[in-house]
C-alpha atoms as a PDB file:
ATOM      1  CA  UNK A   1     221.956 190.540 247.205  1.00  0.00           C
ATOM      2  CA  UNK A   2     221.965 192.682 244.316  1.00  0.00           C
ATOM      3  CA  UNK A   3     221.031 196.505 244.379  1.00  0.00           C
ATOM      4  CA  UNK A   4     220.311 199.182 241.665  1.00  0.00           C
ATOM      5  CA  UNK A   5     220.719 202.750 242.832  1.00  0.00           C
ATOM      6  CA  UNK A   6     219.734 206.358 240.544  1.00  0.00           C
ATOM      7  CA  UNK A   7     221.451 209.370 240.620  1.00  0.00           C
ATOM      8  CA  UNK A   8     219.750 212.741 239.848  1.00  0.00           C
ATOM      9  CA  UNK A   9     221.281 216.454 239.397  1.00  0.00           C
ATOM     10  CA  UNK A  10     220.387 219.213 241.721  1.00  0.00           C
ATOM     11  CA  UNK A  11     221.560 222.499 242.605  1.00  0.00           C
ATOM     12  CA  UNK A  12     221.854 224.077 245.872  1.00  0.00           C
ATOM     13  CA  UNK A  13     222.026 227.646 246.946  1.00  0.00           C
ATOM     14  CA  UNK A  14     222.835 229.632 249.574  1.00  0.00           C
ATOM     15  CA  UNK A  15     223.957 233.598 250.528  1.00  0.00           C
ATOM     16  CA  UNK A  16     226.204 231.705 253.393  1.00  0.00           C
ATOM     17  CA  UNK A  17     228.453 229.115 251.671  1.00  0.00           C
ATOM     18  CA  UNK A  18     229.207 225.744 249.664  1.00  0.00           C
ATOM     19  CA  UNK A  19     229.290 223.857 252.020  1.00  0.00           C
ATOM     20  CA  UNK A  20     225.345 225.010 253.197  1.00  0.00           C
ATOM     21  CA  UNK A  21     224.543 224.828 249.268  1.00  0.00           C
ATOM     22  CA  UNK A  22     224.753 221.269 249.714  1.00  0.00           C
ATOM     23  CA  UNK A  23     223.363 220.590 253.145  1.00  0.00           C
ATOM     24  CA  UNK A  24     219.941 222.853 251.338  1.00  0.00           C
ATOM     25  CA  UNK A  25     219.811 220.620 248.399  1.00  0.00           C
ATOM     26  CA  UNK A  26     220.570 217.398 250.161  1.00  0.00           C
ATOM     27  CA  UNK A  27     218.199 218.075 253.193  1.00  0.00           C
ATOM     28  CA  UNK A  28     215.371 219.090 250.335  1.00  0.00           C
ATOM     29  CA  UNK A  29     215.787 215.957 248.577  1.00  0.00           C
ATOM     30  CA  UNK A  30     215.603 213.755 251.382  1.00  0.00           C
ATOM     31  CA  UNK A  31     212.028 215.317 252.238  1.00  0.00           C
ATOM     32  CA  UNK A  32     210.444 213.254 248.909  1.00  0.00           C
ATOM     33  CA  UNK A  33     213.089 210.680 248.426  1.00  0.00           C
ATOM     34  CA  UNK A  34     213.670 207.624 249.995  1.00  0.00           C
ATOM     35  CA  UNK A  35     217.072 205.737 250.673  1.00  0.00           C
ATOM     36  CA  UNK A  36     219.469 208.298 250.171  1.00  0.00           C
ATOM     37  CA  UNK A  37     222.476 207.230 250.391  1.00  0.00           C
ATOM     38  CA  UNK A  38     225.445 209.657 248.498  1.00  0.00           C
ATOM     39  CA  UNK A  39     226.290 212.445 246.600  1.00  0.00           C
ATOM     40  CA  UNK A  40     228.847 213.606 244.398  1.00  0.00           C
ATOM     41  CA  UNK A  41     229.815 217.437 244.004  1.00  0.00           C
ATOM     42  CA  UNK A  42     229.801 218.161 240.657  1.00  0.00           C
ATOM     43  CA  UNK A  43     230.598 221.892 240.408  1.00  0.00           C
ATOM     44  CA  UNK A  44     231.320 224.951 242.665  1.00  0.00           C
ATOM     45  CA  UNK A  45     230.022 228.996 241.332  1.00  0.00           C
ATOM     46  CA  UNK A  46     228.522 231.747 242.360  1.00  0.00           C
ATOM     47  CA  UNK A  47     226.929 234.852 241.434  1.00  0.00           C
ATOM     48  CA  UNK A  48     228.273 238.154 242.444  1.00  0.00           C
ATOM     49  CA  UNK A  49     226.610 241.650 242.850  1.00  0.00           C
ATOM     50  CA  UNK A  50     227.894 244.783 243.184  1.00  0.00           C
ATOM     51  CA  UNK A  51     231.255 243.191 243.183  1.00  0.00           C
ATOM     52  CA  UNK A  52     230.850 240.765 246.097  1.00  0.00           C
ATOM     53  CA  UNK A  53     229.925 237.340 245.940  1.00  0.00           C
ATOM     54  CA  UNK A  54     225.861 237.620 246.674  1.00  0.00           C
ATOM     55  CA  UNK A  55     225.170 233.384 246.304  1.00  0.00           C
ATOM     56  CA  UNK A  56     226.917 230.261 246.585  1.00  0.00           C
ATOM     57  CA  UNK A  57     226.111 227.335 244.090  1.00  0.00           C
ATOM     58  CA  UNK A  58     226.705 223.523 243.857  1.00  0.00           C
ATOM     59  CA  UNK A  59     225.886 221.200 240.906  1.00  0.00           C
ATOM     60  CA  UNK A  60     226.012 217.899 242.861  1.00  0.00           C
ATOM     61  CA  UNK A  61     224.244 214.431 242.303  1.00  0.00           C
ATOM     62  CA  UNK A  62     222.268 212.734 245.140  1.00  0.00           C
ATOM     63  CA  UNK A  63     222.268 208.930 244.976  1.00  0.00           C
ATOM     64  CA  UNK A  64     219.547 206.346 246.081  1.00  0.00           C
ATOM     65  CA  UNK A  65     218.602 203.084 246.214  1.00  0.00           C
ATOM     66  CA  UNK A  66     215.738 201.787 244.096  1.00  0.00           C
ATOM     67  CA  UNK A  67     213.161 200.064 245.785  1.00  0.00           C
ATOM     68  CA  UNK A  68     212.062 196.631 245.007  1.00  0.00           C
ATOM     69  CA  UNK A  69     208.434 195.563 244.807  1.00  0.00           C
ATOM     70  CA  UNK A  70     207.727 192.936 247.258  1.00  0.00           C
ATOM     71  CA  UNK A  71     204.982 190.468 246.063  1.00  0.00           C
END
Protein backbone atom coordinates (compact mmCIF):
# COMPACT_ATOMS: atom_id res chain seq x y z
CA UNK A 1 0.00 0.00 0.00
CA UNK A 2 1.15 3.31 -0.81
CA UNK A 3 1.24 6.32 1.73
CA UNK A 4 1.80 10.14 1.41
CA UNK A 5 2.87 11.84 4.60
CA UNK A 6 3.34 16.16 5.21
CA UNK A 7 5.72 17.71 7.20
CA UNK A 8 5.15 21.16 8.82
CA UNK A 9 7.64 23.59 10.86
CA UNK A 10 7.04 24.43 14.43
CA UNK A 11 8.82 25.85 17.22
CA UNK A 12 8.85 24.88 20.72
CA UNK A 13 9.71 26.71 23.85
CA UNK A 14 10.46 26.25 27.13
CA UNK A 15 12.35 28.14 30.41
CA UNK A 16 13.41 24.28 31.33
CA UNK A 17 15.21 22.75 28.31
CA UNK A 18 15.45 21.32 24.59
CA UNK A 19 14.57 18.49 25.16
CA UNK A 20 10.90 19.89 26.86
CA UNK A 21 10.89 22.44 23.76
CA UNK A 22 10.08 19.55 21.79
CA UNK A 23 7.90 17.40 23.98
CA UNK A 24 5.62 21.26 24.12
CA UNK A 25 5.51 21.51 20.44
CA UNK A 26 5.04 17.87 19.68
CA UNK A 27 2.36 17.27 22.46
CA UNK A 28 0.53 20.68 20.98
CA UNK A 29 0.47 19.38 17.61
CA UNK A 30 -0.84 16.14 18.32
CA UNK A 31 -3.99 17.90 20.03
CA UNK A 32 -5.34 19.00 16.18
CA UNK A 33 -3.41 16.58 14.11
CA UNK A 34 -3.97 13.24 13.32
CA UNK A 35 -1.39 10.35 12.56
CA UNK A 36 1.64 11.71 13.80
CA UNK A 37 4.16 9.82 13.24
CA UNK A 38 7.98 11.75 13.32
CA UNK A 39 9.88 14.64 13.68
CA UNK A 40 13.04 15.99 12.71
CA UNK A 41 15.03 18.66 14.88
CA UNK A 42 15.88 21.24 12.81
CA UNK A 43 17.65 23.81 15.02
CA UNK A 44 18.66 24.37 18.71
CA UNK A 45 18.75 28.51 20.34
CA UNK A 46 17.84 30.34 22.93
CA UNK A 47 17.32 33.66 24.26
CA UNK A 48 19.24 34.96 27.15
CA UNK A 49 18.50 37.76 29.75
CA UNK A 50 20.45 39.38 32.01
CA UNK A 51 23.21 37.14 30.93
CA UNK A 52 21.61 33.74 31.58
CA UNK A 53 19.89 31.68 29.26
CA UNK A 54 15.97 32.77 30.06
CA UNK A 55 14.30 30.19 27.04
CA UNK A 56 15.08 27.20 25.20
CA UNK A 57 14.07 26.91 21.42
CA UNK A 58 13.69 24.13 18.76
CA UNK A 59 12.92 24.55 15.02
CA UNK A 60 11.79 20.94 14.37
CA UNK A 61 9.33 19.38 11.72
CA UNK A 62 6.45 17.07 12.81
CA UNK A 63 5.50 14.44 10.22
CA UNK A 64 2.04 12.80 9.42
CA UNK A 65 0.28 10.70 7.42
CA UNK A 66 -2.34 12.01 5.01
CA UNK A 67 -5.56 10.58 5.22
CA UNK A 68 -7.33 8.96 2.42
CA UNK A 69 -10.99 9.51 1.62
CA UNK A 70 -12.83 6.35 1.80
CA UNK A 71 -15.82 6.22 -0.67
Amino acid sequence: MSRVYKKIELVGTSTESFEDAVKVAVERAARTLKHLLWFEVKELRGAIRDGKVSEFQVVLQVAFRVEEDVE
